[in-house]
Protein backbone atom coordinates (compact mmCIF):
# COMPACT_ATOMS: atom_id res chain seq x y z
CA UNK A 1 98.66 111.16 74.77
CA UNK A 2 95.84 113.17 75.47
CA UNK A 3 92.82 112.07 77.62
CA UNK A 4 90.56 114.48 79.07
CA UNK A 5 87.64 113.59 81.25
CA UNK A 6 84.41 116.47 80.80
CA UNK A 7 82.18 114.40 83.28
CA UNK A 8 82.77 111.69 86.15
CA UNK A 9 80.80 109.64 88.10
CA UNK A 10 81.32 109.06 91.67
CA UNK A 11 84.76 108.23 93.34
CA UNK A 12 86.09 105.07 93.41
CA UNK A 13 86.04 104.91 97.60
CA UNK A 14 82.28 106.29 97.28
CA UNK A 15 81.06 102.94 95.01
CA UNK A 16 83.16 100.51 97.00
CA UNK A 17 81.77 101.54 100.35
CA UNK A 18 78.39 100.94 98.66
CA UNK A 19 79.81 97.36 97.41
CA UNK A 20 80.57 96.63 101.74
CA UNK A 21 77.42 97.74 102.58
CA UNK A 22 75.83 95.57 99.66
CA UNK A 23 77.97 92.65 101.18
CA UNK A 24 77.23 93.02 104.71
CA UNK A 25 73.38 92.83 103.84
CA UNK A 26 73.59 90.01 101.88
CA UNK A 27 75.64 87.73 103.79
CA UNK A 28 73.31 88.08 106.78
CA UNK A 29 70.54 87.49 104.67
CA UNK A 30 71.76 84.33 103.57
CA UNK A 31 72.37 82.49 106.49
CA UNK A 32 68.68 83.36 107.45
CA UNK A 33 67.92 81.62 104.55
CA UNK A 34 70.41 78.57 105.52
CA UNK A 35 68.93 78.73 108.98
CA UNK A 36 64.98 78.55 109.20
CA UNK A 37 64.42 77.95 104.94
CA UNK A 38 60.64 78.50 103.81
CA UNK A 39 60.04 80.77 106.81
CA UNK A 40 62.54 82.84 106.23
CA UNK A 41 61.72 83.22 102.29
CA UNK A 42 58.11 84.22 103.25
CA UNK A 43 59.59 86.92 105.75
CA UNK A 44 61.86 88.33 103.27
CA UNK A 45 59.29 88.21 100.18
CA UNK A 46 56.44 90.05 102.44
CA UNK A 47 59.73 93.01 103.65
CA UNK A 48 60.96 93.17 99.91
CA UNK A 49 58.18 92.80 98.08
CA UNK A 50 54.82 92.98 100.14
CA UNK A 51 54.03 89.97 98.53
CA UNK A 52 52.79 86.86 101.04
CA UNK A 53 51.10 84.26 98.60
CA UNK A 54 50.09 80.52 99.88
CA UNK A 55 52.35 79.02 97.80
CA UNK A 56 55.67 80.39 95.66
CA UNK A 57 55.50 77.78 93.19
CA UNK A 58 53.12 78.56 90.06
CA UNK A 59 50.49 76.10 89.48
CA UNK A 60 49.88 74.49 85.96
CA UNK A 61 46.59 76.04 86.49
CA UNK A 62 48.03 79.50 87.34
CA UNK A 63 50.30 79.46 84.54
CA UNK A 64 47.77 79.03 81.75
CA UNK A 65 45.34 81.88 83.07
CA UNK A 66 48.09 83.82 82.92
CA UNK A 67 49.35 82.85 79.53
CA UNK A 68 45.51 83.36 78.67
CA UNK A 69 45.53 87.44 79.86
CA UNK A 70 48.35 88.11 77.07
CA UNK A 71 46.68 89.07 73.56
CA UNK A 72 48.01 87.24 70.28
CA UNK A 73 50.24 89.91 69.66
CA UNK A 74 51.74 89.72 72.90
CA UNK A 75 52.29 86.07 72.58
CA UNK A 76 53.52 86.44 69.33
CA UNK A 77 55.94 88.59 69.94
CA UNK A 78 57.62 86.90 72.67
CA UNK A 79 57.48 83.49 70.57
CA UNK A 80 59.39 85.64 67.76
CA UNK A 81 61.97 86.68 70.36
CA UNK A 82 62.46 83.65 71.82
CA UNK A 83 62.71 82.15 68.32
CA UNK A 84 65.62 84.44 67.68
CA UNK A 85 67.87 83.09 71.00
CA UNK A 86 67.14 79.71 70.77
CA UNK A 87 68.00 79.96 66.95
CA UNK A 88 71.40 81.31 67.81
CA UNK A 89 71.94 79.21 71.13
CA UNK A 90 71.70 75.86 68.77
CA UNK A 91 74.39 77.33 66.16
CA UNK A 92 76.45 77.77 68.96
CA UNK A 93 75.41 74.35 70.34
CA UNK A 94 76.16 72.83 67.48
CA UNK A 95 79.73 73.93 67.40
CA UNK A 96 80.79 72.25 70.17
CA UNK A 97 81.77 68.97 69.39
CA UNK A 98 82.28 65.46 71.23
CA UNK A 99 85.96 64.30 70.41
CA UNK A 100 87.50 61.18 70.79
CA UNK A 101 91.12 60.25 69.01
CA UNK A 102 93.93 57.66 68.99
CA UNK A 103 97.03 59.10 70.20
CA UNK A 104 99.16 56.59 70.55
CA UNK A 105 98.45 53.03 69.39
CA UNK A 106 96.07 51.96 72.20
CA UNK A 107 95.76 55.10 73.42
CA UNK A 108 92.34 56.63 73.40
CA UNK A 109 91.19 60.23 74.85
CA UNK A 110 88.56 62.09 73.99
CA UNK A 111 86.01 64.37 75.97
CA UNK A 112 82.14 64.80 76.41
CA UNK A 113 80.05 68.11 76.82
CA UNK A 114 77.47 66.89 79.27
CA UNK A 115 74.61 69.42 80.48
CA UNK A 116 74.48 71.09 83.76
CA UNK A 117 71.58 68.23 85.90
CA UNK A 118 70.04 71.33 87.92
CA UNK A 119 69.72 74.84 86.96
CA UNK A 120 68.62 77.74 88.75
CA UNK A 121 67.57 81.20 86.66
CA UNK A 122 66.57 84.50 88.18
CA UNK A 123 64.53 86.60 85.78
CA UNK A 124 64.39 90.12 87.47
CA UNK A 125 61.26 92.05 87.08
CA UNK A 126 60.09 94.47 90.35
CA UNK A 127 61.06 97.64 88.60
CA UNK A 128 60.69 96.39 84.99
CA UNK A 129 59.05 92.80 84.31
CA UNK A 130 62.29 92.23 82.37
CA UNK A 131 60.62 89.50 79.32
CA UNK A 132 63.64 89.12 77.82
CA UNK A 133 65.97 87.63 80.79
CA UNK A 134 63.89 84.39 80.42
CA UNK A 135 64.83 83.94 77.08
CA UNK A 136 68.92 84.26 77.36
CA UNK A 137 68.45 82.06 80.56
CA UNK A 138 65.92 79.41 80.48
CA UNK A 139 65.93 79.11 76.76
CA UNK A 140 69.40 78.75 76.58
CA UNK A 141 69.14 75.91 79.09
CA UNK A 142 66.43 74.47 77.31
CA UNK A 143 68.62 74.24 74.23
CA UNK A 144 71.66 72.66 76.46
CA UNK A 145 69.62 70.14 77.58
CA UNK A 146 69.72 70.66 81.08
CA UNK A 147 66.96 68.13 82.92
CA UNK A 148 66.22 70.35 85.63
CA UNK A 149 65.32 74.32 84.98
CA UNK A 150 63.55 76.00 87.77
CA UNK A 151 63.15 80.34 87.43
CA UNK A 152 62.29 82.54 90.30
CA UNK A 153 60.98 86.26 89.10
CA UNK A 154 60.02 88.88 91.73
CA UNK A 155 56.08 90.17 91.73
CA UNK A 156 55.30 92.96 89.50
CA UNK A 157 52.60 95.53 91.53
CA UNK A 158 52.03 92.70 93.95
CA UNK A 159 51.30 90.12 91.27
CA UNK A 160 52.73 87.56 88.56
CA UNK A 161 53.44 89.23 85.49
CA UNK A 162 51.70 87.42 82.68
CA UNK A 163 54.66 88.39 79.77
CA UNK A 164 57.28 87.35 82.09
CA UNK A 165 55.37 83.72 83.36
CA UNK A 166 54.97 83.15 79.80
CA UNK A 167 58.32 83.62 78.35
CA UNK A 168 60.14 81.34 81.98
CA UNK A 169 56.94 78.70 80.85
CA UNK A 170 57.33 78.67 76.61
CA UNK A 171 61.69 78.70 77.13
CA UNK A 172 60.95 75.43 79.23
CA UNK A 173 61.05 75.58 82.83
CA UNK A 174 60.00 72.86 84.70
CA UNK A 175 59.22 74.95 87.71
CA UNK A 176 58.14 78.45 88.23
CA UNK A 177 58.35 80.51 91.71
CA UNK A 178 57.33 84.01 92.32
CA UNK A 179 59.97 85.40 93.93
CA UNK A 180 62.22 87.91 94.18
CA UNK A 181 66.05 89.45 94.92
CA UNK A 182 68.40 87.48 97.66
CA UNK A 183 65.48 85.54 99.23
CA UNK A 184 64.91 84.25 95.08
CA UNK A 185 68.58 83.58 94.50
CA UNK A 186 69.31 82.23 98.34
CA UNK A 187 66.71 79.57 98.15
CA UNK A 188 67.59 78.33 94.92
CA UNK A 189 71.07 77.72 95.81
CA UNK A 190 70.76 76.90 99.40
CA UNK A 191 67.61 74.85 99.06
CA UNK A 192 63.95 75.03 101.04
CA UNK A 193 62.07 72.68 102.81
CA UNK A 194 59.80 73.11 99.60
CA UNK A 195 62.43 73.69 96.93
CA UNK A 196 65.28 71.06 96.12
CA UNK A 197 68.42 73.05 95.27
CA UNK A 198 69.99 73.34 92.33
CA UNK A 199 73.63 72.82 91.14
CA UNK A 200 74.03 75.82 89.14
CA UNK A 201 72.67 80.48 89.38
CA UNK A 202 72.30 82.10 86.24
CA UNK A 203 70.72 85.38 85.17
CA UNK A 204 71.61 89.02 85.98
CA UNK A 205 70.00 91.35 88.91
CA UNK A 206 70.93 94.29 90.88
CA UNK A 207 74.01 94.65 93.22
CA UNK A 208 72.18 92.36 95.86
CA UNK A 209 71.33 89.69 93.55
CA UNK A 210 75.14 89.91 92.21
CA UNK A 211 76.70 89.84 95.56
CA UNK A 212 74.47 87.15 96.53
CA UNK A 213 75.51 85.27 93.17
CA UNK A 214 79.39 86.03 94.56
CA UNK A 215 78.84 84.75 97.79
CA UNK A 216 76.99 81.55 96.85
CA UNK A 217 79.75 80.79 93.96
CA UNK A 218 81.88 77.79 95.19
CA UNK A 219 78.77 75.77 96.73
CA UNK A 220 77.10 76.76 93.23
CA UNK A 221 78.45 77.45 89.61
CA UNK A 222 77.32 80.43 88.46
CA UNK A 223 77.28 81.95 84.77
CA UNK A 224 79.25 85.15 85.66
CA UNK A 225 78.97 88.31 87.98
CA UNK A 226 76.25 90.25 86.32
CA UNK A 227 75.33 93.24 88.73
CA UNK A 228 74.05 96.93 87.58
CA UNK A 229 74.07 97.29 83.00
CA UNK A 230 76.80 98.93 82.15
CA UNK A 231 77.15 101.00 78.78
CA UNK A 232 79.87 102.40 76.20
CA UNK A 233 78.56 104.21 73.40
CA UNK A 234 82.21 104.81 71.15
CA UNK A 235 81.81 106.86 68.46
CA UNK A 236 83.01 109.97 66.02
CA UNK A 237 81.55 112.51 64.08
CA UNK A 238 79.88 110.02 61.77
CA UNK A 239 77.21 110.79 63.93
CA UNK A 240 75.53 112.98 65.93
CA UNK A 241 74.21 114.09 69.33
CA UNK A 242 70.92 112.58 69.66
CA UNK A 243 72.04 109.05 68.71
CA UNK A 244 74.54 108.91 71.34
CA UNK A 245 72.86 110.47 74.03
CA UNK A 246 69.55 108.22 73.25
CA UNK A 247 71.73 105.04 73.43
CA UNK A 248 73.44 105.88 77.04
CA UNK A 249 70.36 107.24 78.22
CA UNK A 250 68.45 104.05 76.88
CA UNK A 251 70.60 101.93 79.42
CA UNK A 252 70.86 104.20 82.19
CA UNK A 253 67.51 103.70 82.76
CA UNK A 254 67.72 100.39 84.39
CA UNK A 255 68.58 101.48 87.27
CA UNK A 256 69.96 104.09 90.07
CA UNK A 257 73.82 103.00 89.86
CA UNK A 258 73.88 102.13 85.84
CA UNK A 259 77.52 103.33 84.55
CA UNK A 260 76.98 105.11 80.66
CA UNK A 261 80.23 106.08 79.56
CA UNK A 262 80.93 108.39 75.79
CA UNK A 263 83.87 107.70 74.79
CA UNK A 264 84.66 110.09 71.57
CA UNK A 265 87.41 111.70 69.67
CA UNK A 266 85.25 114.97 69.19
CA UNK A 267 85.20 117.56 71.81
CA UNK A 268 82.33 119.00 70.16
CA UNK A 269 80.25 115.54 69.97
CA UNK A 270 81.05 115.46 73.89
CA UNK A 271 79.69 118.88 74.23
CA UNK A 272 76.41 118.64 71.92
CA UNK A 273 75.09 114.82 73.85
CA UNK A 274 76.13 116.22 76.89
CA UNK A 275 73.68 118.87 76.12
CA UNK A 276 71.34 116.40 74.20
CA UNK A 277 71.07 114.28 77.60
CA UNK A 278 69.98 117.31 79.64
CA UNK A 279 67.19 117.99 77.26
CA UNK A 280 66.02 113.97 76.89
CA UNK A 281 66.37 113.88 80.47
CA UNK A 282 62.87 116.48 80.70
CA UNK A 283 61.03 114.39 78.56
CA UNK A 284 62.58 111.07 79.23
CA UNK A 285 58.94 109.30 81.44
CA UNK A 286 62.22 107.21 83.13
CA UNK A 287 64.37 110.31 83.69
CA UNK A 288 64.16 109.67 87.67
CA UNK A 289 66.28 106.70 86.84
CA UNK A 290 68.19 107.57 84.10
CA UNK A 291 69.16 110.82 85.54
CA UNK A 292 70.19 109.32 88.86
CA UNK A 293 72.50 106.79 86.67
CA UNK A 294 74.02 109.60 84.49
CA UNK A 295 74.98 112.39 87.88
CA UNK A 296 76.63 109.73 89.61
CA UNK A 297 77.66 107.00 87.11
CA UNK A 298 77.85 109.15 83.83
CA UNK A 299 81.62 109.95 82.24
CA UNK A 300 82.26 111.25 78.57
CA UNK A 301 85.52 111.12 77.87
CA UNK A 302 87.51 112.90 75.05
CA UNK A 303 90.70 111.40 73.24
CA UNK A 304 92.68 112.64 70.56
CA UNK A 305 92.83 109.25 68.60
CA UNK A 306 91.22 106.12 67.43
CA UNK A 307 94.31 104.05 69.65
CA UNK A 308 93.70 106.24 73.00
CA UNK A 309 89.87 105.35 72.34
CA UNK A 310 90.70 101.46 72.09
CA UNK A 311 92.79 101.65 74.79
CA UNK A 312 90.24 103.48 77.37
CA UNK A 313 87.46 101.55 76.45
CA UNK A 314 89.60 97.94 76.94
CA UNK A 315 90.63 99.55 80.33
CA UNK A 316 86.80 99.93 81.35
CA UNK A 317 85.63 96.64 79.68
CA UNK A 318 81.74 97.62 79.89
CA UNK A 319 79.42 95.31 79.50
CA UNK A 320 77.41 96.45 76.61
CA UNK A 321 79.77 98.84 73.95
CA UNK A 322 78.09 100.47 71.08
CA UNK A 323 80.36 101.15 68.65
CA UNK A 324 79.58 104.38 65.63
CA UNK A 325 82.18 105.38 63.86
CA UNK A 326 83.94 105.36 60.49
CA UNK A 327 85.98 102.14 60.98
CA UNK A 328 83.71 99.69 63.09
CA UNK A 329 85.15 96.70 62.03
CA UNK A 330 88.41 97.78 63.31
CA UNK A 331 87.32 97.78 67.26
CA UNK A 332 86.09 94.39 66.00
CA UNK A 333 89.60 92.93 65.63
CA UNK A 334 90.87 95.26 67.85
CA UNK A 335 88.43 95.19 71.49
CA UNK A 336 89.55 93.14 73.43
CA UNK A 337 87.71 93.56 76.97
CA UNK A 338 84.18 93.66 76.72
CA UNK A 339 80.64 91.87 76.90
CA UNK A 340 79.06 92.59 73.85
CA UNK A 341 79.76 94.72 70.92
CA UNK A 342 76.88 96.54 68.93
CA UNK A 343 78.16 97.69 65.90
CA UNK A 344 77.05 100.40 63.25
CA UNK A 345 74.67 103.05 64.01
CA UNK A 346 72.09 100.92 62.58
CA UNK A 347 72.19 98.81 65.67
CA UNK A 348 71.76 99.28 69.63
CA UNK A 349 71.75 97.81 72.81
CA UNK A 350 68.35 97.32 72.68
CA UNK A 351 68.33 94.83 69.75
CA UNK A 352 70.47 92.75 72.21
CA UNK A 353 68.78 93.37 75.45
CA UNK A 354 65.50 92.03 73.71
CA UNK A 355 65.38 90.45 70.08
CA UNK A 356 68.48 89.97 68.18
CA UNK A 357 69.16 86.64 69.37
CA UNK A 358 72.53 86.52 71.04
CA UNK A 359 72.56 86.67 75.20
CA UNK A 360 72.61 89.48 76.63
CA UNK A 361 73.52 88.38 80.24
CA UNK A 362 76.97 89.99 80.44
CA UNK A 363 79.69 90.53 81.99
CA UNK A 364 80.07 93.38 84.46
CA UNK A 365 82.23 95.34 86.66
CA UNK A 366 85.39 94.33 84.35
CA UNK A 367 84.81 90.75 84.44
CA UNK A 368 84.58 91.26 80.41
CA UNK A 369 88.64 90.84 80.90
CA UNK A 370 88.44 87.40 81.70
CA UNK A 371 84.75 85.91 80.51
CA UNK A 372 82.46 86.08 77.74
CA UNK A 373 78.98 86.39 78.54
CA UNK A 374 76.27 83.86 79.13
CA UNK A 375 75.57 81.27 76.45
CA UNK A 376 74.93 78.07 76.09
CA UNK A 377 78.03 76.37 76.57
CA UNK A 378 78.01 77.79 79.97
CA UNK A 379 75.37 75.08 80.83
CA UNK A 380 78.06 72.34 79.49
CA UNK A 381 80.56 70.75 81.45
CA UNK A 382 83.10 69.32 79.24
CA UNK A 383 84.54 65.99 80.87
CA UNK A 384 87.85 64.07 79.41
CA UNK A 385 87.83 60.50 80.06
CA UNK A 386 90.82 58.05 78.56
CA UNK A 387 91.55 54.37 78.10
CA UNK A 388 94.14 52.01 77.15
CA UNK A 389 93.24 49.22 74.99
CA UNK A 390 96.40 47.37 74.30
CA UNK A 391 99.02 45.39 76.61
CA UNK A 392 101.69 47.06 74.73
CA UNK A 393 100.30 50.35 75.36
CA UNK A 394 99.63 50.05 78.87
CA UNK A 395 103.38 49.00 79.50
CA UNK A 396 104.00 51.67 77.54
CA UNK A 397 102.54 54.82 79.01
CA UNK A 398 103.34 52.83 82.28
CA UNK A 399 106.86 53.23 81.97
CA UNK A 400 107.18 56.39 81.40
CA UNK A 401 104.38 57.18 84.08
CA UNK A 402 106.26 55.36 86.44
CA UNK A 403 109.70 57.41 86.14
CA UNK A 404 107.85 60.75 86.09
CA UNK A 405 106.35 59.86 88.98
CA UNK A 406 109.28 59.38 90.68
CA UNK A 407 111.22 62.38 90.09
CA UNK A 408 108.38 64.09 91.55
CA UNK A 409 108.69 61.88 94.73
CA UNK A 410 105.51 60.21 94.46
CA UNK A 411 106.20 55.81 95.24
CA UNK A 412 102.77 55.17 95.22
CA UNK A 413 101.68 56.72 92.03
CA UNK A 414 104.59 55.04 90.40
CA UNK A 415 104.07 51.73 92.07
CA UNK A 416 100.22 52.25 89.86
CA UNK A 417 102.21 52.50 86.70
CA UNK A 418 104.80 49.50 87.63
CA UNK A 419 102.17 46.94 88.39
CA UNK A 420 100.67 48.07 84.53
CA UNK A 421 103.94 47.10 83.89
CA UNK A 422 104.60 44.03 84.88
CA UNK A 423 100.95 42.80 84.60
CA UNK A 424 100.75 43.85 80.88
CA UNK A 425 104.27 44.18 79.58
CA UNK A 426 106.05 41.12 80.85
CA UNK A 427 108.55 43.36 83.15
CA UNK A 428 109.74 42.47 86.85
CA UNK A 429 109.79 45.94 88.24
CA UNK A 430 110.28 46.07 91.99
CA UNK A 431 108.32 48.09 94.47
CA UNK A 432 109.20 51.42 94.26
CA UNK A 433 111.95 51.41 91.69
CA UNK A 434 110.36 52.71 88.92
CA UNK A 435 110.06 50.92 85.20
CA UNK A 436 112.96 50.98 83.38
């Protein structure tokens, strides 16, 4: 087995002392929030953002003027996108059934997918108004049919960015805020003097918002720990340089710590994007980004077959994997650890991040190993309930509760079964002895 690495990123013990430092930051920042609410928002939103406005909650008023400063094309557009999620959020809505079924003769289970009551979004948006988060979150809540949606999005140049206020307001929140990062996610959890918390974070962010999200999980649900995008481009020489370098570089651009990892079975592929990102990265108007993402977070990696490339890029599990090469369909069955797959060279990340119509809130640093990304079953609780609608049953099932109870050591749960018993079945069982 051959494996050979032609570019890293930065060491292990490098990334996880910026992961304590992210963690220290945050928790303090939090129990600002927990202690002195409102006030402590407004001091964080004016030191993060410069932004200080009268009130953090959108007005009906200032929602429509700001609908009103998109063109028809603008609008359009985003009603086309958000078209395409909600579309696929109600197939996969629609596949998850109610159940209810007769086990035993008077025996009756069955289960109920009830939405989420409150839920919280953050739509990032100070570096790039991101348009697209609202639909995968809000949407997708809309669609669940959770009662309560509330969205907090940062300031874009010290103001409310009309595309991104119009996508939160047409996916159907019932309450906007301007407002960004931990201070965003804190008081949404936590709750304000002015804003009634909710019972469940979604949407992704940067390391701050994620380790807020992580620290906040446990008095909140949460949809999954989205931090920095993440990128795999897999491919072979079915295609060349400038399609894989475009589609790592295309991600990397999100932010300063965005992993984009080449994972190939041509040395020479490795070679020629290698050399194709150095020449996008003069031209590339984001290359201050992108290039900060690629030096420390950037790997190509070189393997000598299709099985060594499965196996690295199951090892990684990166959020988004783009898969080019002559036998897509086999990762397909194959990938195992991921958060989305993008398959053919005819598609990209980008379809996801913005269009296609399936979520692209993901799962990051290896979380793809044990959760699927955001969707709308993630704003479903599904709840069993049972009942027992015969005599004969009840004495039934209470027998047999009653003994298994017992060679656990547990008199009073039996005792609950007995007195089924001899209320139901006709049976004198004493205290404690268990039905016979």
């Amino acid at each position: 087995m051959t494996i050979t690495y032609l570019k890293t990123g930065k060491p292990d013990a490098e990334r996880a002392l910026d992961d304590a430092n992210t963690k220290a930051s945050v928790e303090k920042i939090l129990v600002d929030i927990e202690e002195r609410g409102d006030a402590a928002v407004r001091d964080l939103s004016s030191k993060f953002d410069q932004y200080t406005p009268k009130n953090f909650r959108l007005t009906d008023q200032e929602i429509e003027s700001l609908l009103a400063a998109l063109s028809e094309r603008e609008l359009a557009d985003i009603k086309f996108a958000q078209e395409q999620v909600r579309n696929f959020a109600q197939v996969q809505r629609d596949s998850m059934l109610d159940v209810e079924v007769e086990t035993l003769p008077g025996v009756i289970l069955g289960h109920k997918n009830i939405p989420v009551q409150s839920v919280g979004c953050y739509v990032p948006g100070g570096k790039f108004p991101m348009v697209a988060s609202a639909h995968m979150s809000v949407a997708t809540a809309s669609v669940a049919g959770v009662p309560r949606i509330i969205a907090c999005t940062p300031p874009f140049n010290g103001q409310p960015n009309p595309a991104v206020i119009a996508a939160i307001h047409l996916g159907g929140a019932h309450e906007i805020y301007v407002m960004g990062g931990i201070q965003a996610v804190g008081a949404m959890a936590i709750g304000t003097e002015t804003i009634e918390p909710v019972h469940m974070l979604v949407g992704p962010g940067n390391a701050y918002v994620a380790e807020a999200k992580r620290q906040l999980f446990g008095r909140v649900g949460i949809d999954l720990f989205a931090g920095p995008t993440e990128t795999m481009v897999i491919a072979d020489d079915t295609v060349d340089a400038e399609l894989c370098a475009t589609d790592l570089l295309g991600q990397a651009e999100h932010g300063y710590n965005s992993p984009a990892v080449l994972v190939t079975n041509s040395e020479k592929l490795a070679k020629a994007t290698m050399e194709e990102i150095d020449r996008l990265l003069q031209i590339l108007p984001t290359a201050d980004t992108a290039g900060k993402s690629w030096l420390d977070y950037g790997e190509v990696i070189v393997c000598d077959t299709y099985d060594e490339m499965l196996e690295i890029a199951n090892e990684i599990a990166s959020e988004h994997v783009q898969v080019m090469t002559d036998r897509d369909d086999w990762f397909l069955e194959n990938m195992t650890c991921y958060g989305a797959l993008f398959l053919g060279a005819r598609t990209n990340v980008a379809n996801g991040d913005k269009v296609i119509g399936t979520n692209h809130t993901l799962p990051t640093k290896k979380a793809g190993r044990y959760t699927g990304g955001l969707w709308v079953g993630k704003f479903l609780k599904t709840h069993s309930y049972q009942k027992i609608t015969t005599d004969e049953a009840a004495a039934k099932i209470g027998a047999y509760g009653s003994r298994l109870c017992l060679l656990e050591g547990f008199v009073g749960h039996a005792e609950q079964c007995n007195l089924r018993v001899r209320r139901y079945g006709g049976q004198n069982v004493p205290y404690g002895e268990g039905a016979k």
